[in-house]
Protein backbone atom coordinates (compact mmCIF):
# COMPACT_ATOMS: atom_id res chain seq x y z
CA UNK A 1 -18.09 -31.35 4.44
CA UNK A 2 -20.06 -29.61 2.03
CA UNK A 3 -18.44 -29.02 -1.78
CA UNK A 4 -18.27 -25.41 -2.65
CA UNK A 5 -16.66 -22.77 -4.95
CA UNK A 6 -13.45 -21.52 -3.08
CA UNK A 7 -11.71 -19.82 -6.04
CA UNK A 8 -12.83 -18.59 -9.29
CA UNK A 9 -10.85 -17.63 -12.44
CA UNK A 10 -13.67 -15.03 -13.79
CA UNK A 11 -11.30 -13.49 -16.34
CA UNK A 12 -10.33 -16.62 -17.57
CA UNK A 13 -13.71 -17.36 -18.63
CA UNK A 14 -14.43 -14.08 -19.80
CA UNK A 15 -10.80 -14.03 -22.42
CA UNK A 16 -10.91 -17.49 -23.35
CA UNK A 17 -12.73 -20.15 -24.63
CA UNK A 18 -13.04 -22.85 -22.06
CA UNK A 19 -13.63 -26.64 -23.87
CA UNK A 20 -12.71 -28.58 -20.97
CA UNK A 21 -13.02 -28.37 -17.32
CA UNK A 22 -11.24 -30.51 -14.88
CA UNK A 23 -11.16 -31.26 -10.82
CA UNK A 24 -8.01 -31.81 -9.32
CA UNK A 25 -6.89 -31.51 -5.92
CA UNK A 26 -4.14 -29.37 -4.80
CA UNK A 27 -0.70 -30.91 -2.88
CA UNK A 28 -0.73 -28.35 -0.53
CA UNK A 29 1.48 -28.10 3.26
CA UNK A 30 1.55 -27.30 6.75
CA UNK A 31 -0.98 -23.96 7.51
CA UNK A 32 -2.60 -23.61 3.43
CA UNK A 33 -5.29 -25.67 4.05
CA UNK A 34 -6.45 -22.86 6.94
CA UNK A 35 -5.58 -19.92 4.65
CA UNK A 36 -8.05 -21.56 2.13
CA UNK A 37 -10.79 -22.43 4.27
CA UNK A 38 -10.68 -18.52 5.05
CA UNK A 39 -11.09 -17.88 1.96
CA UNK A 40 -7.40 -16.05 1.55
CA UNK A 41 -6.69 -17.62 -2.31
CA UNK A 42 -6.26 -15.88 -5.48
CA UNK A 43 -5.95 -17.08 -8.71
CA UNK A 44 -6.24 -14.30 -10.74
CA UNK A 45 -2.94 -14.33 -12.11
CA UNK A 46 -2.30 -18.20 -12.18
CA UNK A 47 -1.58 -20.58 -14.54
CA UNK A 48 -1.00 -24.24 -14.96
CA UNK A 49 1.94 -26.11 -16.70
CA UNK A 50 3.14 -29.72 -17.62
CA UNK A 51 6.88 -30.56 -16.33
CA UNK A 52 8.09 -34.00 -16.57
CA UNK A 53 4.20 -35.87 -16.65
CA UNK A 54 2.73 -33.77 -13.55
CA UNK A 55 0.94 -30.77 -13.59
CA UNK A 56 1.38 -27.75 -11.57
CA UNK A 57 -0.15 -24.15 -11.04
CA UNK A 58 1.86 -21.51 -10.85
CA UNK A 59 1.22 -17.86 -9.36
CA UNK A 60 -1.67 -19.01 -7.30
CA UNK A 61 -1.59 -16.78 -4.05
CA UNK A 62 -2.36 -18.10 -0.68
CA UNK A 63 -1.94 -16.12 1.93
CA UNK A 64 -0.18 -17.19 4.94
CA UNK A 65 -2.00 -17.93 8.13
CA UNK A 66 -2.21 -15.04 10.47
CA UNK A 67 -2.01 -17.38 13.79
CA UNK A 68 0.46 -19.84 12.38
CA UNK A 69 4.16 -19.84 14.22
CA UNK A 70 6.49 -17.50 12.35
CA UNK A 71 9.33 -20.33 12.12
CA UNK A 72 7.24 -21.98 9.69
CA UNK A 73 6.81 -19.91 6.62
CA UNK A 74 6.02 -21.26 2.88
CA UNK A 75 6.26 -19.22 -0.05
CA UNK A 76 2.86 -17.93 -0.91
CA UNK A 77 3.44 -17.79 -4.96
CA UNK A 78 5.14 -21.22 -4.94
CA UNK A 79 4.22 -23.85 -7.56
CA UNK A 80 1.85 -26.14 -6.13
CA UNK A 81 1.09 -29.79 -8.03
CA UNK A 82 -2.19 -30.78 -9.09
CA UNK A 83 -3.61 -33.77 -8.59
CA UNK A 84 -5.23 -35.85 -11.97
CA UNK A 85 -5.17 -38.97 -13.57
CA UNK A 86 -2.35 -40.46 -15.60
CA UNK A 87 -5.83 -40.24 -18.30
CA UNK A 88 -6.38 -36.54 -17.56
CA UNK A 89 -2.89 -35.64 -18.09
CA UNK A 90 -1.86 -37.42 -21.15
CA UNK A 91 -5.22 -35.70 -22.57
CA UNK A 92 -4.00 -32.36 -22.21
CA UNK A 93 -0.52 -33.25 -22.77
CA UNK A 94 -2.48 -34.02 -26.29
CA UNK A 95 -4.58 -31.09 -26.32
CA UNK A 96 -1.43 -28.12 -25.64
CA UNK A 97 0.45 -29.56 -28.37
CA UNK A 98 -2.69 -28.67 -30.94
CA UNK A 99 -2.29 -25.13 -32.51
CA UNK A 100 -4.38 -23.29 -31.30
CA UNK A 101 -4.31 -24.60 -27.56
CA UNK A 102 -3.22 -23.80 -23.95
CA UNK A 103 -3.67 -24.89 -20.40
């Protein structure tokens, strides 16, 4: 499977000053793994948090699958958890409580 660009924050980049990038997978269920190969993600209005060690994203929309069975909905806005190293996390658990800094 090839690697490519599925989502892309452009406003992000374009208000703030990224220092750090990071890739992290996505816990994700049932039907969201279709929506996303479609292409039917936003993350316009997302953002990510730290509770308790882990790190989620909040707001990101995915859009639920048009052929999937109706029983089975999920909450497209739901907080979904990121997937990063113990490392990764305690370096921007470091890094957010700087002045000056956000995730």
């Amino acid at each position: 499977m090839s690697k490519q660009v599925i989502a892309n924050n452009k406003k992000a980049w374009h208000e703030f000053f990224i220092e750090d990038t990071y890739e992290a997978g996505i816990v994700l269920k049932g039907t969201e793994v279709k929506s996303i190969r479609q292409g039917k993600v936003s993350i316009k209005e997302s953002y990510c948090e730290i509770r308790n060690g882990e790190v989620f994203i909040v707001g990101m929309h995915i859009s639920p699958y048009e052929q999937s069975n109706t029983f089975y909905t999920i909450d497209p806005l739901r907080s979904r958890k990121l997937l990063l190293s113990k490392r990764e996390i305690n370096k921007l658990i470091g890094k957010t409580t700087e002045k000056g800094y956000t995730l």
